[in-house]
N, C-alpha and C. Protein backbone atom coordinates (compact mmCIF):
# COMPACT_ATOMS: atom_id res chain seq x y z
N UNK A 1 0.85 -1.17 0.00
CA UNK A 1 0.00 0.00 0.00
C UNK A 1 0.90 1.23 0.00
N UNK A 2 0.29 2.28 -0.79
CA UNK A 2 1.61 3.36 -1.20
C UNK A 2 0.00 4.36 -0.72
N UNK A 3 0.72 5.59 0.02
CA UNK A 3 -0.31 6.95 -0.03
C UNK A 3 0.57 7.99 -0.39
N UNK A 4 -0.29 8.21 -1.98
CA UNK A 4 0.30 8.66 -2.75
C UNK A 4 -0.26 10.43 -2.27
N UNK A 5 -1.11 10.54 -2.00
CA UNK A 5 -1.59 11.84 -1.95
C UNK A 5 -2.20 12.29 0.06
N UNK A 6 -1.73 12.93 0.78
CA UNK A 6 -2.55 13.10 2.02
C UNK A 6 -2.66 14.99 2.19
N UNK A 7 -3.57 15.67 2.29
CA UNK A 7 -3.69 16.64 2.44
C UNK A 7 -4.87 17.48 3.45
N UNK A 8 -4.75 17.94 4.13
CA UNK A 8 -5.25 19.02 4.45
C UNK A 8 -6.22 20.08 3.43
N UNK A 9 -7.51 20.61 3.56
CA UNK A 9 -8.17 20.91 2.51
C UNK A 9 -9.08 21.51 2.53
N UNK A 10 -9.82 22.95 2.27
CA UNK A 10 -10.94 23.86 2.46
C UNK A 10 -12.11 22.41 2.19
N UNK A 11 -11.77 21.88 1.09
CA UNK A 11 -12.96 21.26 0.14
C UNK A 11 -12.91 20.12 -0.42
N UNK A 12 -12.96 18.73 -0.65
CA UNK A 12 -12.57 17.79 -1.40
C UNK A 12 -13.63 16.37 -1.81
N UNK A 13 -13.59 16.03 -2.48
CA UNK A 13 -14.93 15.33 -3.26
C UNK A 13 -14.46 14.37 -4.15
N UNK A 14 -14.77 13.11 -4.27
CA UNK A 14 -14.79 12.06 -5.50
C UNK A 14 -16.26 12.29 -6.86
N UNK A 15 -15.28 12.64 -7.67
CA UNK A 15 -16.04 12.90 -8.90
C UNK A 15 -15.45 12.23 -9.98
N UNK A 16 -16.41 10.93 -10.31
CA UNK A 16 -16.37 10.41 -11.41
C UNK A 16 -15.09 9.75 -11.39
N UNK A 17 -14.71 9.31 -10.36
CA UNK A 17 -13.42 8.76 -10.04
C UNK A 17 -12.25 9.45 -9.88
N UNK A 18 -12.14 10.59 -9.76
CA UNK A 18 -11.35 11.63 -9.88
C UNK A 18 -11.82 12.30 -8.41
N UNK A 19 -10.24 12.67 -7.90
CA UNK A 19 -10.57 13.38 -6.42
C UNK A 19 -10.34 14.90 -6.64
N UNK A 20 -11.37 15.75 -6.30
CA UNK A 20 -11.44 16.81 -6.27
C UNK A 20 -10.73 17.70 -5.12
N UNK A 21 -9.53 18.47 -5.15
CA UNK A 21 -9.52 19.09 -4.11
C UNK A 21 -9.22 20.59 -4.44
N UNK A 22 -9.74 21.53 -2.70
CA UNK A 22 -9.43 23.05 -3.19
C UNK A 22 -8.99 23.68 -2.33
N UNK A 23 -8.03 24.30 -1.88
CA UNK A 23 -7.80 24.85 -0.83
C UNK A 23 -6.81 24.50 -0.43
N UNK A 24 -5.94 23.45 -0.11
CA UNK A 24 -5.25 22.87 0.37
C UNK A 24 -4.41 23.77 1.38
N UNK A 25 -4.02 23.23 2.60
CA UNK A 25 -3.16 24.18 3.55
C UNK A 25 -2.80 23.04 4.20
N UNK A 26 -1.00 23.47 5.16
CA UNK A 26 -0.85 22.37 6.22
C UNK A 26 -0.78 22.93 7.58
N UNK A 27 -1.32 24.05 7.92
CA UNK A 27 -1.16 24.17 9.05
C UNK A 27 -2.25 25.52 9.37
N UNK A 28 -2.84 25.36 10.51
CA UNK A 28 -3.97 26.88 11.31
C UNK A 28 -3.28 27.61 11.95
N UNK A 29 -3.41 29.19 12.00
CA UNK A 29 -2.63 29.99 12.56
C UNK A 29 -4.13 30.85 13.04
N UNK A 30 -3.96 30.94 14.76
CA UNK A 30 -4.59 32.04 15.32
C UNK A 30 -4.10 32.72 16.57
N UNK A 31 -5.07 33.81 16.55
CA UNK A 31 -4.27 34.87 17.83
C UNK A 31 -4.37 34.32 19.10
N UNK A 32 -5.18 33.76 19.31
CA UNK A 32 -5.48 32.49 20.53
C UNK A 32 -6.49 31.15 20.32
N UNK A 33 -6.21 30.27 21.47
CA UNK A 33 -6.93 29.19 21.27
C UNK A 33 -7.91 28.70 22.17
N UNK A 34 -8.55 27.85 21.71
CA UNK A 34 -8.99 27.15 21.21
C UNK A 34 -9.42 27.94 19.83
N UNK A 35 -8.07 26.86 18.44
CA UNK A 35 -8.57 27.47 16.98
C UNK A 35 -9.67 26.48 16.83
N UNK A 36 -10.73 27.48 16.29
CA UNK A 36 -11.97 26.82 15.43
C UNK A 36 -11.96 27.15 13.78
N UNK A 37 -11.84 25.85 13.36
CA UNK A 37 -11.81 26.07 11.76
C UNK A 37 -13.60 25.41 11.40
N UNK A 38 -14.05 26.35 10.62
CA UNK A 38 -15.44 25.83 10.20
C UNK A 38 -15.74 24.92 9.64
N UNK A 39 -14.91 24.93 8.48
CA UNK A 39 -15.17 22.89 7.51
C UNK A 39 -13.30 22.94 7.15
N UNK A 40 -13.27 21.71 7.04
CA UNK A 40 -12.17 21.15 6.30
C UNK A 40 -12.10 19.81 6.29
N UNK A 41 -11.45 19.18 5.60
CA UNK A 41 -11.31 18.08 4.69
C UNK A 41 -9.77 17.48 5.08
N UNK A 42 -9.70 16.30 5.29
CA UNK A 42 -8.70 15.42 4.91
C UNK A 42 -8.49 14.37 4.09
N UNK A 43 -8.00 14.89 2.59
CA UNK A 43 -8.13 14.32 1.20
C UNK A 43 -6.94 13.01 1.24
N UNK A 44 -7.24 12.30 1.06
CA UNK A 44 -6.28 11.01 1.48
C UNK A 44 -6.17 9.66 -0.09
N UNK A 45 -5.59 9.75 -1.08
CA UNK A 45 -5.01 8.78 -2.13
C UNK A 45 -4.45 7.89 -1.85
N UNK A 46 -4.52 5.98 -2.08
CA UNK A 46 -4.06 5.25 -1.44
C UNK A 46 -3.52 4.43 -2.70
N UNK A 47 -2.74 3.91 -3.51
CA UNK A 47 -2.65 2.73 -4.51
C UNK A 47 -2.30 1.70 -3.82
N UNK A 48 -2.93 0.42 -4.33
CA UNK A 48 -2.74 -0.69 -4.29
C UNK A 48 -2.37 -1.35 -4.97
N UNK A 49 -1.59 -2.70 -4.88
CA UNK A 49 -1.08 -3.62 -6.16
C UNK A 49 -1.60 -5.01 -5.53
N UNK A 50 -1.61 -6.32 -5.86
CA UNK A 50 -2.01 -7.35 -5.80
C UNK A 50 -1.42 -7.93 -4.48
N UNK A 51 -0.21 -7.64 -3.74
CA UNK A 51 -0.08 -8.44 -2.44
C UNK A 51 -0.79 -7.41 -1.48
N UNK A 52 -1.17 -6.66 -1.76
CA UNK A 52 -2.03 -5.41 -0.97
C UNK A 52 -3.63 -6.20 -0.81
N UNK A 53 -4.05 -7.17 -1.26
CA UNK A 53 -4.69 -7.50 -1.15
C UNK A 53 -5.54 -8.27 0.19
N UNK A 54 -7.22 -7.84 0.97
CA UNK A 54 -7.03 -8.06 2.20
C UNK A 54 -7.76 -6.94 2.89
N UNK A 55 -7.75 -6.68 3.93
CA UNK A 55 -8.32 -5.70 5.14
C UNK A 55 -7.37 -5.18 5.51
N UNK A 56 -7.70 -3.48 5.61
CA UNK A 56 -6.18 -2.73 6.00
C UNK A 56 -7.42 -2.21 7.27
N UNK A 57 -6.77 -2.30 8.01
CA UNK A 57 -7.05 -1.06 9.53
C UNK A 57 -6.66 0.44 9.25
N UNK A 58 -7.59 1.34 9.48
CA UNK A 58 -6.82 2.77 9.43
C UNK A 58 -7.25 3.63 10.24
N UNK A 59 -6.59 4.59 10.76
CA UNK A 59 -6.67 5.08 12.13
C UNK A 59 -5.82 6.39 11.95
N UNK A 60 -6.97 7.14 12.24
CA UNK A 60 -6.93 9.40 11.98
C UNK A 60 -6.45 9.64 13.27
N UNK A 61 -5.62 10.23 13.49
CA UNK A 61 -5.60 10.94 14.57
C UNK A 61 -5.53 12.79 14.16
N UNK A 62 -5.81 13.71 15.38
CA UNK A 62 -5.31 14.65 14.84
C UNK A 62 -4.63 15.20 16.41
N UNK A 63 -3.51 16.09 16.44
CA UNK A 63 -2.78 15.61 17.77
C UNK A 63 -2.08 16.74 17.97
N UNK A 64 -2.05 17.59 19.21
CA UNK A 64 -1.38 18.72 19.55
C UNK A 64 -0.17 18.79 19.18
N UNK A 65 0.80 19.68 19.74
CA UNK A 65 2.35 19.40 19.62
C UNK A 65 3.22 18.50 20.45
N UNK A 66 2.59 18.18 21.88
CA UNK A 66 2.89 16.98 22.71
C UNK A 66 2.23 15.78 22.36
N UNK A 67 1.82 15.64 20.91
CA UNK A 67 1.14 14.52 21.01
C UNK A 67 -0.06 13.43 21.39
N UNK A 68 -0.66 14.68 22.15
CA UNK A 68 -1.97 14.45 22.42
C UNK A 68 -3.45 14.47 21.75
N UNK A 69 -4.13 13.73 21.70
CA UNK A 69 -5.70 13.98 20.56
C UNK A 69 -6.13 15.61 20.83
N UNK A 70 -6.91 16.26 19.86
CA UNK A 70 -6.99 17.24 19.97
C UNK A 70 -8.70 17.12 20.22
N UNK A 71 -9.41 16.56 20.26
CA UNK A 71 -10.35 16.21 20.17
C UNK A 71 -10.99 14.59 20.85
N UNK A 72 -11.79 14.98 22.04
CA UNK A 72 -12.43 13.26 22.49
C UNK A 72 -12.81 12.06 21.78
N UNK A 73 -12.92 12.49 20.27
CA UNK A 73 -13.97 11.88 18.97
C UNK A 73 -12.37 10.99 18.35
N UNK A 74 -11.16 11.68 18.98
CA UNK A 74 -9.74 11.05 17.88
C UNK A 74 -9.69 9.77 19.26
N UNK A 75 -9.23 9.06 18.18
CA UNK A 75 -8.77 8.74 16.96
C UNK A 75 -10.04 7.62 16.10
N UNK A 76 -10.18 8.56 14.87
CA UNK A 76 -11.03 7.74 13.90
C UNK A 76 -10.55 6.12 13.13
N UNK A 77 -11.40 5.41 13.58
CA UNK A 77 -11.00 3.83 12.96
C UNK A 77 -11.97 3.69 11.75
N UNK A 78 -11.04 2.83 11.05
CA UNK A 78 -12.29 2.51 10.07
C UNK A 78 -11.32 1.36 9.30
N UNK A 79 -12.29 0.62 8.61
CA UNK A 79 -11.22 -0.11 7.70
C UNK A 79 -11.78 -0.40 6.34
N UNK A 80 -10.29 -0.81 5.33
CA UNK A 80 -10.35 -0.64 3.82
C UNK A 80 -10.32 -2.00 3.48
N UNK A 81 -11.25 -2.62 2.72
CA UNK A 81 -11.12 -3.83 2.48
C UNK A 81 -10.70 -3.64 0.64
N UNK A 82 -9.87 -4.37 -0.02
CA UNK A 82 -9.12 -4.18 -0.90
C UNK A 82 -8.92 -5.68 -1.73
N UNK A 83 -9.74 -5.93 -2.80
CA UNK A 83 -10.17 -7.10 -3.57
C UNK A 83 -9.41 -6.56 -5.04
N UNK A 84 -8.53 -6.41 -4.97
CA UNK A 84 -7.53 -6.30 -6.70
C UNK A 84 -7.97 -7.59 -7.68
N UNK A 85 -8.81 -7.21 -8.50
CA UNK A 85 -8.92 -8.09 -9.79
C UNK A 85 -7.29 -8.52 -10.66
N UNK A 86 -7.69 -9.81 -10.71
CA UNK A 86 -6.23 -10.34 -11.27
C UNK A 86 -6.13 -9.58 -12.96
N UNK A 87 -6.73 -9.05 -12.98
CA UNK A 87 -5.99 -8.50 -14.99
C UNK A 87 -5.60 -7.82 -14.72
N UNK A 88 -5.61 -6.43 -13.09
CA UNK A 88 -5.15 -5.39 -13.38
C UNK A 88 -3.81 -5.23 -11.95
N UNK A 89 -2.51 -4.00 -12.48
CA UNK A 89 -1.63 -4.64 -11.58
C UNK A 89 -1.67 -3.37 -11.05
N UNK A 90 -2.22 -2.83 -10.32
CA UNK A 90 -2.95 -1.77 -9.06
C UNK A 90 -4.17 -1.03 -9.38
N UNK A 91 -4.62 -0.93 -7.96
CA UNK A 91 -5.27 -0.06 -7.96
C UNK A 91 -5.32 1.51 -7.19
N UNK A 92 -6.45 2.38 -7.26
CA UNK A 92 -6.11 3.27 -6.29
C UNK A 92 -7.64 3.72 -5.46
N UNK A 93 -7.55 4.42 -4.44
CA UNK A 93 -8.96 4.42 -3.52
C UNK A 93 -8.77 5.67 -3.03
N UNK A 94 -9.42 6.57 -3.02
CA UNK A 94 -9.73 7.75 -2.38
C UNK A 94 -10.54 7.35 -0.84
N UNK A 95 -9.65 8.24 0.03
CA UNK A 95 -10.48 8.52 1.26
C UNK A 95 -10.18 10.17 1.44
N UNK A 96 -11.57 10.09 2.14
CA UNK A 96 -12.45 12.34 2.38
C UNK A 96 -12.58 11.79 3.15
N UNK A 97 -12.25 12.50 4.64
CA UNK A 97 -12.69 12.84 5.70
C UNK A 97 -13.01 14.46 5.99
N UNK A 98 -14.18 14.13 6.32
CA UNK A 98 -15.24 16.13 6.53
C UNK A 98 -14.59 16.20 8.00
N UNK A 99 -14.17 17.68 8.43
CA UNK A 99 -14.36 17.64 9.58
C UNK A 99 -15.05 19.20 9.63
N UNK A 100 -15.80 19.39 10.48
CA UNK A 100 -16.76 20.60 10.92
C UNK A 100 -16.53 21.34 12.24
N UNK A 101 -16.15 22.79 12.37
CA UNK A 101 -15.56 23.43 13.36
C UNK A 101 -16.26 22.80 15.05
């Protein structure tokens, strides 16, 4: 498993197999905190090839500067199940994660 693409993102969407993204930034800057960002996106590209084949576990965190969750809701689990047809020698899978201020 290769992640070819991970970003940070005003906006991002699967269209027609094609991942849409807009905005892109890697980091929030404010005059104090607790920063509240209103929407953003974590645009995430994954390829696969044939021993990739199987159940992958995947697991979001998002995490202060000591390393801590920034949020009670982290860390997001979820998992990718990944069935590569034998004619073709990879594939690729978009994951969007919304997050809302």
């Amino acid at each position: 498993m290769d992640l070819q693409v991970a970003t940070l993102c005003d906006f991002a969407a699967e269209y027609q197999g094609k991942m849409v993204i807009s905005g892109t930034f890697d980091a929030l800057a404010a005059k104090a905190t607790p920063i509240v960002h209103p929407q953003c996106s974590l645009a995430m590209r994954f390829c696969f090839t044939p021993e990739d084949d199987g159940n992958h576990d995947l697991q979001i965190s998002i995490i202060d500067e000591d390393g801590k969750p920034v949020n009670e809701k982290m860390p997001i689990k979820g998992a990718m199940p990944v069935q590569i047809p034998d004619t073709v020698a990879f594939m690729t899978r978009h994951l969007i994660v919304g997050f809302q201020g």
